[in-house]
Protein backbone atom coordinates (compact mmCIF):
# COMPACT_ATOMS: atom_id res chain seq x y z
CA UNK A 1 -29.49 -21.34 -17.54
CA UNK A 2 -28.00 -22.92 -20.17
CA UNK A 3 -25.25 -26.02 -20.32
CA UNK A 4 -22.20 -24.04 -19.50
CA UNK A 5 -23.77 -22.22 -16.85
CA UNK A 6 -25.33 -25.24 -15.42
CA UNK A 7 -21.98 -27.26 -15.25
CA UNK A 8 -19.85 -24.09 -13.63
CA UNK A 9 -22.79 -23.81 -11.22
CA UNK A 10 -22.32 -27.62 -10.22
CA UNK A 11 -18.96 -27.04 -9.93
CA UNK A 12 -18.86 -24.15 -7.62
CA UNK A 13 -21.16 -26.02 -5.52
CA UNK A 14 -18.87 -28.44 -4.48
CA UNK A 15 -16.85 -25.95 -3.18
CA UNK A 16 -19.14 -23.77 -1.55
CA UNK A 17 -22.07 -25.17 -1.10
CA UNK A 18 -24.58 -22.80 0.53
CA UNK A 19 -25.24 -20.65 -2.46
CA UNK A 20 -28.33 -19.23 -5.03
CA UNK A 21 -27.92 -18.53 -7.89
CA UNK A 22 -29.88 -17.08 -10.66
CA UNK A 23 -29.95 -15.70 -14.41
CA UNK A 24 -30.00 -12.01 -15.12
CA UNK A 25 -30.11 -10.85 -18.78
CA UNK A 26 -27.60 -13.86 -19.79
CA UNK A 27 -25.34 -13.32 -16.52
CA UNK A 28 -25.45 -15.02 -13.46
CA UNK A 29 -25.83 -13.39 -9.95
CA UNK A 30 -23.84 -15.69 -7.44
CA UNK A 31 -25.57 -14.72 -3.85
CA UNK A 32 -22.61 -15.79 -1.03
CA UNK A 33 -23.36 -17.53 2.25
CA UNK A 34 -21.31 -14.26 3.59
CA UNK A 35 -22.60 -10.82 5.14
CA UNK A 36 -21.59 -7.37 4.28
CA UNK A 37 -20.97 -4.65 7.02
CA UNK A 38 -24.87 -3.95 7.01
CA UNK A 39 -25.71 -7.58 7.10
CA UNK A 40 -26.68 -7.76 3.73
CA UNK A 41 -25.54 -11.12 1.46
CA UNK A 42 -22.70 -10.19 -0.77
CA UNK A 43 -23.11 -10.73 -4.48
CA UNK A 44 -20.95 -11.34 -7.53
CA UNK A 45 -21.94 -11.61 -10.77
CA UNK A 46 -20.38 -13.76 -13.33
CA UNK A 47 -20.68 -14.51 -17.61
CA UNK A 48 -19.49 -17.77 -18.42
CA UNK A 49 -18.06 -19.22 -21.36
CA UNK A 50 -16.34 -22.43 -22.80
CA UNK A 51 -13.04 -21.78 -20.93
CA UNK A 52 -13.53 -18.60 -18.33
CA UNK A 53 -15.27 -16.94 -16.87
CA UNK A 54 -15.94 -13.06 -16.31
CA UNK A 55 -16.70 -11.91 -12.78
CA UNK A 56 -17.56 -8.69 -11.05
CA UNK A 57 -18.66 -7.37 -7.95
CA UNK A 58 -22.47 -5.31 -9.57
CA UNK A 59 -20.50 -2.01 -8.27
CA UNK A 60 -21.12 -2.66 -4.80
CA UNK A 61 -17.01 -1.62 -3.77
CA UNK A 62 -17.46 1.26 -5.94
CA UNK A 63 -20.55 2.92 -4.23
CA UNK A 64 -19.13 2.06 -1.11
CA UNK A 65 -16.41 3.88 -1.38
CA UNK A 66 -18.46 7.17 -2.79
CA UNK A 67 -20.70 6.67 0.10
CA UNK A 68 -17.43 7.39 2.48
CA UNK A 69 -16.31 9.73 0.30
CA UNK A 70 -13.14 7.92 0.20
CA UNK A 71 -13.00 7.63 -4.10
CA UNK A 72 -9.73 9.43 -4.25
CA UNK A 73 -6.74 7.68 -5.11
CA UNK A 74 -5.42 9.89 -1.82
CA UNK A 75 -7.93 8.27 0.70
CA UNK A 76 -7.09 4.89 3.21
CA UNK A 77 -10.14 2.77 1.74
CA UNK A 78 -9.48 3.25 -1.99
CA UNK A 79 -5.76 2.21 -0.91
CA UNK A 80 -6.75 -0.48 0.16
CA UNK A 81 -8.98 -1.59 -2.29
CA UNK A 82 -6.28 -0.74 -5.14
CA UNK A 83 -3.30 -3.08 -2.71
CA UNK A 84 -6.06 -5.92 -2.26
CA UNK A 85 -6.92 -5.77 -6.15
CA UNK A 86 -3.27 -5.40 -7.66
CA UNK A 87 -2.21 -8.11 -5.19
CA UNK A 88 -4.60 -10.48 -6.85
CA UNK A 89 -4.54 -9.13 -10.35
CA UNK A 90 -8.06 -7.98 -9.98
CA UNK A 91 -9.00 -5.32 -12.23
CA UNK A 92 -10.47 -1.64 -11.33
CA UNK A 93 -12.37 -0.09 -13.71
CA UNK A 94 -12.65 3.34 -13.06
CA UNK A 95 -15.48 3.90 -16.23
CA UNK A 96 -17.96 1.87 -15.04
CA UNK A 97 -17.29 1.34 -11.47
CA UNK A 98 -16.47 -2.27 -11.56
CA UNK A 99 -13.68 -4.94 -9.30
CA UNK A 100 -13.76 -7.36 -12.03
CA UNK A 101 -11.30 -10.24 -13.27
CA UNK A 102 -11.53 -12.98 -16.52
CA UNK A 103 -10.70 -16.51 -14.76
CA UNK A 104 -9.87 -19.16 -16.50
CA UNK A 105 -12.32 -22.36 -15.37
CA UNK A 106 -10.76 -25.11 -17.30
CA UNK A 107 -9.07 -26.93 -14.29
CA UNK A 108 -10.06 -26.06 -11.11
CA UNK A 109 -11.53 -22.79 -9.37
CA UNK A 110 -8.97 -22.03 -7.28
CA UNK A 111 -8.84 -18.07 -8.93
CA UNK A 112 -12.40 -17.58 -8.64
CA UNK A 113 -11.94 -18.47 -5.03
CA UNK A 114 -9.17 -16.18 -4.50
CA UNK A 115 -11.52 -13.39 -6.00
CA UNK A 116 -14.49 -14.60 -3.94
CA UNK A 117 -11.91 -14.09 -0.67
CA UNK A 118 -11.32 -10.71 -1.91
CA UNK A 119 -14.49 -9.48 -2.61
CA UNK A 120 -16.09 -9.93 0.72
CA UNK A 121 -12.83 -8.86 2.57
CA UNK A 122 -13.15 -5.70 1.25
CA UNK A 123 -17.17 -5.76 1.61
CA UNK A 124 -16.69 -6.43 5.32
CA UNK A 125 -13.09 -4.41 6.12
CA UNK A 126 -14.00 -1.48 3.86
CA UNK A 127 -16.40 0.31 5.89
CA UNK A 128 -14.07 0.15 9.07
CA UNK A 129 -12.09 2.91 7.37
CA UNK A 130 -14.86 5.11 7.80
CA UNK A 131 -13.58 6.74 11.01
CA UNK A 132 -10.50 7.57 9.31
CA UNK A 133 -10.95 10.88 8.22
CA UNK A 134 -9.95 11.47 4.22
CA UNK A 135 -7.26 13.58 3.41
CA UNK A 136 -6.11 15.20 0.10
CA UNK A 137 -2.64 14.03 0.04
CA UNK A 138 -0.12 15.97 -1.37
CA UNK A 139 2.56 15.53 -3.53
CA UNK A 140 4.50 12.16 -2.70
CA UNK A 141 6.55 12.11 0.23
CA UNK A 142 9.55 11.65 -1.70
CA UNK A 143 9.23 14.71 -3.39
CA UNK A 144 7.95 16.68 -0.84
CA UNK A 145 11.70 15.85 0.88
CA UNK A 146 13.60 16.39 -2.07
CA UNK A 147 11.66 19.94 -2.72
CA UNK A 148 12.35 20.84 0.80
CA UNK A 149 16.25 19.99 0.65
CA UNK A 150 16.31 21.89 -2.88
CA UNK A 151 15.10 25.02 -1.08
CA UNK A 152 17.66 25.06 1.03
CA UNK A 153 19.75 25.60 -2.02
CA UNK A 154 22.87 22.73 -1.10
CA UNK A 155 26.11 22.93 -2.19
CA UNK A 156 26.22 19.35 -2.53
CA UNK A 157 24.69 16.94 -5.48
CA UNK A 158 21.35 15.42 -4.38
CA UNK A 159 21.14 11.68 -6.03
CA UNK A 160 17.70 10.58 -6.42
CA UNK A 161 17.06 6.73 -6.32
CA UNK A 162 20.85 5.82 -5.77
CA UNK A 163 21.29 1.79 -5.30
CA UNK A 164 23.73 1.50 -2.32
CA UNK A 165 25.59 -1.41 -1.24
CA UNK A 166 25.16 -3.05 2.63
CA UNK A 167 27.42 -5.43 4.07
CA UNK A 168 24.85 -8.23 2.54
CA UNK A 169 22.81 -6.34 0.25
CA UNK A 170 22.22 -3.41 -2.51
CA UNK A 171 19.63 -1.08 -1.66
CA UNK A 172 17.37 1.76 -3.80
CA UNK A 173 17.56 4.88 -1.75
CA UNK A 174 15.49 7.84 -2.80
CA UNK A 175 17.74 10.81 -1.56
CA UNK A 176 21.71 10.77 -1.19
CA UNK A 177 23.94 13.41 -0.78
CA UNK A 178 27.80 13.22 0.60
CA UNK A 179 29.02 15.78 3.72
CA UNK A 180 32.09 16.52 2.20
CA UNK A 181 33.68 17.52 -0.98
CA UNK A 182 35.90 14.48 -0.68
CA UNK A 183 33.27 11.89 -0.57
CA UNK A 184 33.53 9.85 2.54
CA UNK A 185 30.63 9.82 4.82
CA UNK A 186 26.97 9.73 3.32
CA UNK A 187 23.49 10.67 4.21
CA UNK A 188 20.92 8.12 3.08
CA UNK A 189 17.51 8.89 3.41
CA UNK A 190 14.78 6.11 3.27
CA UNK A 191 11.42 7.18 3.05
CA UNK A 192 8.08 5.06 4.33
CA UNK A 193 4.74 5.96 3.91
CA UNK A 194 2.89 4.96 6.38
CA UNK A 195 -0.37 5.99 5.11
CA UNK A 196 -0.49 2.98 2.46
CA UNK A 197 -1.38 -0.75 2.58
CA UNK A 198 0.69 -2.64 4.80
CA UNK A 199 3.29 -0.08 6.77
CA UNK A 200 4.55 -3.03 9.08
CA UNK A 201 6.56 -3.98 5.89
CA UNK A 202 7.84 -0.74 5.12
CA UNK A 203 8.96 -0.66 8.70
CA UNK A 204 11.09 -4.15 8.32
CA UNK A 205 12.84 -2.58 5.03
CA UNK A 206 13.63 0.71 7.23
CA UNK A 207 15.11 -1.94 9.68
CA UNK A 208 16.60 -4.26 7.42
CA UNK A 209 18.44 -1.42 5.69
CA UNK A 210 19.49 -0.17 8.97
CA UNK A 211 21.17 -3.10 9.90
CA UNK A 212 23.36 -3.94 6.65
CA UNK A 213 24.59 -0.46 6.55
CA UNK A 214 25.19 -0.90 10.06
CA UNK A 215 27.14 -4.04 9.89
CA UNK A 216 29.03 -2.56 6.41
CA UNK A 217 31.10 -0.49 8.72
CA UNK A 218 31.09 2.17 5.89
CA UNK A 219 30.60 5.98 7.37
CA UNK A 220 26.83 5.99 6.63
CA UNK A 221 24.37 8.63 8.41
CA UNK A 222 20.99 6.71 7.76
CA UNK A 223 17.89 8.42 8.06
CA UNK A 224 14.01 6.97 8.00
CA UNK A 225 11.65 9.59 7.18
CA UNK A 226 8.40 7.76 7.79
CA UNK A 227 4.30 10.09 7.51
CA UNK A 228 1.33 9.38 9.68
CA UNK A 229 -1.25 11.24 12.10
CA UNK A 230 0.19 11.15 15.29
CA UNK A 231 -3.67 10.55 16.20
CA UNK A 232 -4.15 7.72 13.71
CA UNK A 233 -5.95 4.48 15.68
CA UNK A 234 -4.89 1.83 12.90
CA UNK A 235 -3.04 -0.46 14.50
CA UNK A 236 -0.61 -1.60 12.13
CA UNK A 237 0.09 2.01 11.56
CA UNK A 238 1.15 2.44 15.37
CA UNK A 239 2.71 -0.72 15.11
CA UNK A 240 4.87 0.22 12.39
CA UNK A 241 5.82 3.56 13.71
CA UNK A 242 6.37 1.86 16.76
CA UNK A 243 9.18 0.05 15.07
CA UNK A 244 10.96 2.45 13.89
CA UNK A 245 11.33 4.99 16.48
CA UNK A 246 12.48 2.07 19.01
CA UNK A 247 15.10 1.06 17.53
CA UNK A 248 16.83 4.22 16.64
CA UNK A 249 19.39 3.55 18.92
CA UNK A 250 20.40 0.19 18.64
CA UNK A 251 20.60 0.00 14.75
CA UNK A 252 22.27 4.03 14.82
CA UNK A 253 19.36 5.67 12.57
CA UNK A 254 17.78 8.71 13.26
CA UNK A 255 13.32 8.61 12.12
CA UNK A 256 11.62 11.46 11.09
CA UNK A 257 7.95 11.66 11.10
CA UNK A 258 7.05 14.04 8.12
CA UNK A 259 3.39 14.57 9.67
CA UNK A 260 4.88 16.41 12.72
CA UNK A 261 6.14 19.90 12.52
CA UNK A 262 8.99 19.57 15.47
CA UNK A 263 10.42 16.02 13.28
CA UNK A 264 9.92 17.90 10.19
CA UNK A 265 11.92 21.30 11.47
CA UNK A 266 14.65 18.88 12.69
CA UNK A 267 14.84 16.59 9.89
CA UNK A 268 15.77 20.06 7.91
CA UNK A 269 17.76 21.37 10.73
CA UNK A 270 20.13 18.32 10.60
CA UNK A 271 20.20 18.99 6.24
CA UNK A 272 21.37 22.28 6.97
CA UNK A 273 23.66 21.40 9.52
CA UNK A 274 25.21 19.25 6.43
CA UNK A 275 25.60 21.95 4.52
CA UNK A 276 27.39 23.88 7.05
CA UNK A 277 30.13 20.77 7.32
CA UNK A 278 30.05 20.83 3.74
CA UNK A 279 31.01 24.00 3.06
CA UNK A 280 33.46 24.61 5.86
């Protein structure tokens, strides 16, 4: 190793201590005092220079997810991987298989840390994804409603990402229409995903929403249209849907879940019953 590495190396000892490390072809593999789901040590490898340094994680993330079959931008464990990595302005690359980041090392190494932490998250929390099965999603779920109100051919204009004023707040809602000519009383439709990284939020926004339009006292017909397997087993996915279908009532919101045929069949049932109003 030469100076530079030799210094970073002393450095990153201080803060973790129980490491080896060793040169390959001019690059340094970083072995972790951490486990991967099979028990083996997870590995990063790293090229220092003067001022940064550039880090990767030798494609193990990558043939992980091939070896689930979950590679598809469609599938729970690349979602994951692609929240975890835009979160931390970690870098995919798609061309040679690579979760990779340049961090600067001139003060402390507080990013290469952070990238440390996210590297054997997903190492260890990757693999528990495997018993969800992979699905080919289709289009988004805010097209798929829009394409399904179209059909019904409205008489009414369908707004597509309309902001919307609360009592407190403005909101960006992906589907309005009025039920009347003469303006008045609106349907808003929120849509969550449930599918992606971290549904509990989505399921706060639904509620937050719900409340300010509530509390606006404006003639507002609210609707959360949320998708997920009514078999799923992630927890923050039940906990999430959880939230929204109990409190229906109390914030005066009706929930849809998109993934069930009965919600889905009312959800349109209650568009065409708009269009009757409409038009009478």
């Amino acid at each position: 190793m030469d100076k530079l590495d030799l210094e970073f190396v002393s450095r990153l000892r201080t803060e973790l201590s129980n490491i080896a490390v060793e040169e390959n072809d001019g690059r340094l593999i970083i072995t972790l005092p951490f486990a991967d789901y099979q028990g083996d040590p997870v590995e990063i490898s790293a090229f220092v220079t003067q001022d940064h340094a550039e880090v990767d994680d030798l494609g193990r993330i990558a043939g992980l997810l091939f070896s689930m079959d979950q590679h598809h931008e469609d599938t729970p464990a690349f979602g994951l991987v692609k929240n975890l990595t835009d979160a931390y302005g970690i870098t995919m690359d798609f061309d040679n298989g690579l979760i990779k980041q340049t961090i600067s090392t001139g003060t402390d190494l507080r990013d290469f840390l952070d990238y440390i932490k996210s590297i054997i998250a997903l190492q260890v929390a990757t693999p528990e994804l495997k018993r969800v099965k992979p699905k080919r999603r289709r289009s988004g779920l805010i097209s798929r409603i829009g394409d399904d109100i179209r059909k019904l051919r409205p008489p009414f204009e369908l707004d597509y990402q309309t902001a919307v004023w609360g009592k407190n707040e403005c909101w960006t809602i992906p589907w309005r229409y009025y039920k009347s000519k003469a303006g008045g009383s609106e349907v808003l439709i929120y849509t969550a995903d449930l599918f992606t990284l971290e549904p509990r939020d989505k399921a706060s926004t639904a509620l937050a929403m719900a409340l300010d339009f509530m509390e606006s006292k404006r003639p507002v017909d609210f609707r959360v249209v949320y998708e997920i397997d009514e078999d799923t087993k992630i927890a923050e996915m039940q906990r999430a849907r959880n939230l929204i279908d109990e409190h229906q009532d109390k914030l005066k919101y009706a929930a849809f879940n998109y993934a069930n045929l009965s919600h889905r069949d009312r959800f349109i049932n209650a568009a065409e019953a708009d269009m009757v109003a409409y038009t009478g």
